[in-house]
N, C-alpha and C. Protein backbone atom coordinates (compact mmCIF):
# COMPACT_ATOMS: atom_id res chain seq x y z
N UNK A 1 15.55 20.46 -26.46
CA UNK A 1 14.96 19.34 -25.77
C UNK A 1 13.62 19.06 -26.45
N UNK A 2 13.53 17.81 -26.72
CA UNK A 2 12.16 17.40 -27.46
C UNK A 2 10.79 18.01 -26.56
N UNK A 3 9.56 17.39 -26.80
CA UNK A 3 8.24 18.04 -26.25
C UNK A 3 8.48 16.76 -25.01
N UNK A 4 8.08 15.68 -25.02
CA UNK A 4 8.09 14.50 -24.42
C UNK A 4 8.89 14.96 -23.66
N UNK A 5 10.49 14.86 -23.33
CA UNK A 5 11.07 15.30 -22.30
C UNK A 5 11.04 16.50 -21.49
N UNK A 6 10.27 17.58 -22.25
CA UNK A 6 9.81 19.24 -21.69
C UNK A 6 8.88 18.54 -20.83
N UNK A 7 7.83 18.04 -20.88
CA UNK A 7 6.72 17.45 -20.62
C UNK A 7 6.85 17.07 -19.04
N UNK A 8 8.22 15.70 -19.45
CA UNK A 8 8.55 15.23 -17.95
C UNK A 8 10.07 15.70 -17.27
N UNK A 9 10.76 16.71 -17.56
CA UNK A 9 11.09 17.66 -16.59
C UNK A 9 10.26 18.20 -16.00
N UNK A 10 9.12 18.91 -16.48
CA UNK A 10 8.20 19.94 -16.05
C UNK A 10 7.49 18.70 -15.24
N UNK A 11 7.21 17.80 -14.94
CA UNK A 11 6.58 17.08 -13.68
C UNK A 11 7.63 16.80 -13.04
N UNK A 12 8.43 16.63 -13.28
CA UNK A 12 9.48 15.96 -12.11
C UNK A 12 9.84 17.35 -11.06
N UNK A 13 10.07 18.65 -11.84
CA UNK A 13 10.17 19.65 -11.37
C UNK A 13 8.78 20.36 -10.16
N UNK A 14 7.78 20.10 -10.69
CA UNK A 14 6.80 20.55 -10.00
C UNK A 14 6.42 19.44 -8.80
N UNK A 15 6.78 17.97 -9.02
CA UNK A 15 6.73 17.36 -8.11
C UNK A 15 7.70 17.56 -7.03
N UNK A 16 8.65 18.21 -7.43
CA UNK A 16 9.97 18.47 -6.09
C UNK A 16 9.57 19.66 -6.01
N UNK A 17 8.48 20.38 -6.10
CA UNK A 17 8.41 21.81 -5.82
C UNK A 17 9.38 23.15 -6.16
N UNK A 18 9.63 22.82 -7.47
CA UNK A 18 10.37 23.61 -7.67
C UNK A 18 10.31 24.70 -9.04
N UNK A 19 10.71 25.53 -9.74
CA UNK A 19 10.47 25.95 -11.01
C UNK A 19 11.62 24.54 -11.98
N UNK A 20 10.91 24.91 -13.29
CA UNK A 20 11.88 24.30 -14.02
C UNK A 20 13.50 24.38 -14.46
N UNK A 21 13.35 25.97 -14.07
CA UNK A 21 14.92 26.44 -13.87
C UNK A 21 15.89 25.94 -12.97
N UNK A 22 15.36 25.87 -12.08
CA UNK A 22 15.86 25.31 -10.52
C UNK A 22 15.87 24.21 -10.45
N UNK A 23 15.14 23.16 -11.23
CA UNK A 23 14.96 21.74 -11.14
C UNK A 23 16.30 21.33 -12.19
N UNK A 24 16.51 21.85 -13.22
CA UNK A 24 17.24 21.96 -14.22
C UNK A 24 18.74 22.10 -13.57
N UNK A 25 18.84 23.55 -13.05
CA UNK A 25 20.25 23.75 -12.93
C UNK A 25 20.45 22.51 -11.41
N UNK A 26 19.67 22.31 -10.48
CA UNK A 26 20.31 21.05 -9.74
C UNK A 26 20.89 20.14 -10.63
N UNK A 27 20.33 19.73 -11.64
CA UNK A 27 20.57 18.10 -12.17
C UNK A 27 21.67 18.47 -12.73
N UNK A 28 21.44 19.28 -12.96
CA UNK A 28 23.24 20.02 -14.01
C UNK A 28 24.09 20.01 -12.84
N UNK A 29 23.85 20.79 -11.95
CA UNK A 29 25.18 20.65 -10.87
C UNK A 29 25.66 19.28 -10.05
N UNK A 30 24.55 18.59 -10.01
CA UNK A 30 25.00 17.12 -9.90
C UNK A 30 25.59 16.78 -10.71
N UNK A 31 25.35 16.72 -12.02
CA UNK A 31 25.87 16.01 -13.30
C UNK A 31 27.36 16.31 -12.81
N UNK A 32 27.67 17.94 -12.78
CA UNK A 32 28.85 18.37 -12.96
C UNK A 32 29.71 18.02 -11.84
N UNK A 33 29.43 16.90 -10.92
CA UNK A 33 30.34 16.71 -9.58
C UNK A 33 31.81 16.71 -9.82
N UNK A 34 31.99 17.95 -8.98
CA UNK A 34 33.87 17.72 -9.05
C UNK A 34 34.56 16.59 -8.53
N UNK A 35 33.91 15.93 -7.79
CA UNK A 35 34.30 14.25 -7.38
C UNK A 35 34.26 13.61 -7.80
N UNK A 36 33.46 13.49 -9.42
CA UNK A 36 33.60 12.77 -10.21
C UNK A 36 32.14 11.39 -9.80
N UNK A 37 31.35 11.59 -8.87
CA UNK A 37 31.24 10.09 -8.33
C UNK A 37 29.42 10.16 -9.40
N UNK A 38 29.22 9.01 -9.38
CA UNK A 38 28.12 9.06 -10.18
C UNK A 38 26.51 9.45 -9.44
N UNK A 39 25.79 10.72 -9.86
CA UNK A 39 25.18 11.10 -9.09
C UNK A 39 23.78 10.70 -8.57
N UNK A 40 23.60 9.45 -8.89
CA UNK A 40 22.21 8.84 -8.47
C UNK A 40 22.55 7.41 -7.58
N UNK A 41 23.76 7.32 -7.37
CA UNK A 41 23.81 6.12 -6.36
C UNK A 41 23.20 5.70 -5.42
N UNK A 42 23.51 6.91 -4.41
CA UNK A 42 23.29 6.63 -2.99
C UNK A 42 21.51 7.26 -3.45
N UNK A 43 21.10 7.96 -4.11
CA UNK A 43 19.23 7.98 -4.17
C UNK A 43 18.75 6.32 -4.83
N UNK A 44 19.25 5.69 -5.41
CA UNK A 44 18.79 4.52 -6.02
C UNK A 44 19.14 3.48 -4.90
N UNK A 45 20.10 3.59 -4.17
CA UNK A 45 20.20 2.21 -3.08
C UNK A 45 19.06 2.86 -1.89
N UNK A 46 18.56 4.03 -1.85
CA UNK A 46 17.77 4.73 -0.97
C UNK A 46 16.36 4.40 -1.02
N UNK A 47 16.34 4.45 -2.60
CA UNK A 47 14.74 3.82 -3.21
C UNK A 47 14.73 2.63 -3.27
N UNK A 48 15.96 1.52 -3.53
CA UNK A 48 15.65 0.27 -3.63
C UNK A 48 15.06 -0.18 -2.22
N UNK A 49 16.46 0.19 -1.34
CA UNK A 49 15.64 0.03 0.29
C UNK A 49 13.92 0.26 0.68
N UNK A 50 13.55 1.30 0.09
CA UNK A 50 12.41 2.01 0.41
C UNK A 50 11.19 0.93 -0.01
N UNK A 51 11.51 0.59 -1.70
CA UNK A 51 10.93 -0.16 -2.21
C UNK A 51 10.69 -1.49 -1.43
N UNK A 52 11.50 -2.20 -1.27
CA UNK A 52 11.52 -3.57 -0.38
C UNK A 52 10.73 -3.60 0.80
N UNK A 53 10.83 -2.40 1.78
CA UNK A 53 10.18 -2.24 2.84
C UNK A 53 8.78 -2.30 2.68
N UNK A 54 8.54 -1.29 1.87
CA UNK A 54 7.17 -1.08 1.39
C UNK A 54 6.46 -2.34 0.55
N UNK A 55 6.90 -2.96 -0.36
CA UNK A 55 6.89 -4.26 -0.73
C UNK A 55 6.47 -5.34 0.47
N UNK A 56 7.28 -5.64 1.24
CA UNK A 56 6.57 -6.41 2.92
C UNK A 56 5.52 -5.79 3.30
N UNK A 57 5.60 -4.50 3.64
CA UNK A 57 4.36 -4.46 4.29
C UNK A 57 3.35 -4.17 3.47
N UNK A 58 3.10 -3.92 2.41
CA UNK A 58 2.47 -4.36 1.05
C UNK A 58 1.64 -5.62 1.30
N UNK A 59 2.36 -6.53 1.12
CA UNK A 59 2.57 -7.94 1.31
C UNK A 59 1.52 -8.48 2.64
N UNK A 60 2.01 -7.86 3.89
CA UNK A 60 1.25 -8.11 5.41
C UNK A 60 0.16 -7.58 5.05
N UNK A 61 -0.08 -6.21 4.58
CA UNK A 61 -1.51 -5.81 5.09
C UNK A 61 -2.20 -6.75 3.69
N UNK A 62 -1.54 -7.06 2.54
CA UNK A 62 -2.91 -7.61 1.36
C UNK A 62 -3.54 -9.36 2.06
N UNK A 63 -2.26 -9.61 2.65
CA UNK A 63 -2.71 -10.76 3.56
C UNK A 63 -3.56 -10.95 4.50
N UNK A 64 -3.58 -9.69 5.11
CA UNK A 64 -4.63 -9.34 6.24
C UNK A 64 -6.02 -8.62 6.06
N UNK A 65 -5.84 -7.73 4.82
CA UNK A 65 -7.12 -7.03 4.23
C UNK A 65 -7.20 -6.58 3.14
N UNK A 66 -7.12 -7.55 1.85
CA UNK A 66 -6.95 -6.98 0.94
C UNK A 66 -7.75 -5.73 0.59
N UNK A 67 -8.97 -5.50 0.98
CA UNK A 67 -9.83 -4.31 0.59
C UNK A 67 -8.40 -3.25 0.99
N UNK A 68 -8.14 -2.99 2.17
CA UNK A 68 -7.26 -1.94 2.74
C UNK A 68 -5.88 -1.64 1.38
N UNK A 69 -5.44 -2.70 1.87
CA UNK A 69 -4.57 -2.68 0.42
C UNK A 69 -4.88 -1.84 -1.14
N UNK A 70 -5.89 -2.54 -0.95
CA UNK A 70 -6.24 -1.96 -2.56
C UNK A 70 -6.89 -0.37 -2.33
N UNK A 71 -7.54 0.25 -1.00
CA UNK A 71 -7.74 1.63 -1.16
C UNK A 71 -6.65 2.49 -0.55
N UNK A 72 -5.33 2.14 -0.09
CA UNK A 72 -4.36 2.51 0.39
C UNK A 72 -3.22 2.80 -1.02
N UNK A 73 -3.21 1.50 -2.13
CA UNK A 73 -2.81 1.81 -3.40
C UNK A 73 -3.62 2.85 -4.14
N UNK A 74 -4.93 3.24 -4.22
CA UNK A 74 -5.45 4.24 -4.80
C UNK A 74 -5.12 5.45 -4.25
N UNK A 75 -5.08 5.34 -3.02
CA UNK A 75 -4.76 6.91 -2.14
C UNK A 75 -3.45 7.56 -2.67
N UNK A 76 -2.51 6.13 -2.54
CA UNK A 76 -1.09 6.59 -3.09
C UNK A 76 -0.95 6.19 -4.59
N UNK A 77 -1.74 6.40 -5.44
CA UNK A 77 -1.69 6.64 -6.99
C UNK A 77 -2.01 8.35 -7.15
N UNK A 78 -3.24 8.47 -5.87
CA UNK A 78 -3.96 9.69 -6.04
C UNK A 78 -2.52 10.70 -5.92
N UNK A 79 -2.34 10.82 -4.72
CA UNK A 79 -1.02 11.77 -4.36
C UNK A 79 0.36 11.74 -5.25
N UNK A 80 0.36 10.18 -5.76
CA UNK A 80 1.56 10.71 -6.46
C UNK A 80 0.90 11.34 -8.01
N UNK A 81 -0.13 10.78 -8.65
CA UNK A 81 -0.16 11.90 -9.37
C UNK A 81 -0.52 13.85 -9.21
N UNK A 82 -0.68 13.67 -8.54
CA UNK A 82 -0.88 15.48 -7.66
C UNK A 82 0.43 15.77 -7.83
N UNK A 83 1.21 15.14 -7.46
CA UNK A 83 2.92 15.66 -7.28
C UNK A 83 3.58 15.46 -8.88
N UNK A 84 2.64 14.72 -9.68
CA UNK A 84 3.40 14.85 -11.11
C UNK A 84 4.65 13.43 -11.05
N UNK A 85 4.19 12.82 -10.14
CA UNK A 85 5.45 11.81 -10.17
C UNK A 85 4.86 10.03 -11.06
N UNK A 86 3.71 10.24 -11.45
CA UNK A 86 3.19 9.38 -12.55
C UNK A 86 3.07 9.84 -13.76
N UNK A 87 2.99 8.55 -15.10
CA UNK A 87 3.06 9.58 -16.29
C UNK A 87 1.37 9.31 -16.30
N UNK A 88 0.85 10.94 -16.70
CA UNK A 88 -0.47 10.86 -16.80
C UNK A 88 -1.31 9.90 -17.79
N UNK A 89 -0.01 9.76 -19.11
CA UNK A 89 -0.77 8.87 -20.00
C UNK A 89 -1.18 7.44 -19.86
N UNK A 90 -0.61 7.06 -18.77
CA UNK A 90 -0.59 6.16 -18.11
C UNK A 90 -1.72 5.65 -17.52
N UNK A 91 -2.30 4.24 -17.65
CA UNK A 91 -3.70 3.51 -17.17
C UNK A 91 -3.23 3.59 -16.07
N UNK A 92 -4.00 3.99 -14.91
CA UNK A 92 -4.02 3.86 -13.42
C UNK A 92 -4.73 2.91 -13.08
């Protein structure tokens, strides 16, 4: 596995709280479904939902206060990078 992808297993892993071993052999045992069914479906119609919701009320509170908005997006930049779920190289 290249460095770049060591890099972001090892956050994706520590963001689910887990070792990299353990983060690893899940994705493998998903991969390997004996049902055959493709294993990120039902998490991607889960996040799209999630997304949309959050998107509206996004939407209500920048309408109502944008200050709030904008230190409610920093709070949740803050936490998700703690959890490793942003790429650090990344302009925040």
């Amino acid at each position: 596995m290249d460095d770049t992808l060591f890099r972001q297993m090892q956050r994706r892993a520590y963001g689910a709280n887990l070792t990299l071993s353990e983060f690893v052999r899940q994705v493998l045992g998903e991969a390997a479904d004996p049902n055959g069914r493709y294993i990120y479906s039902s998490q991607d119609e889960v996040l799209a939902t999630a997304i949309q919701i959050l998107t509206l009320l996004a939407t209500s509170i920048g309408a109502r206060a944008p200050e709030l908005l904008e230190r409610g997006m920093a709070d949740a930049r803050t936490i998700l990078g703690e959890r490793g779920l942003l790429d650090p190289d990344q302009d925040q």
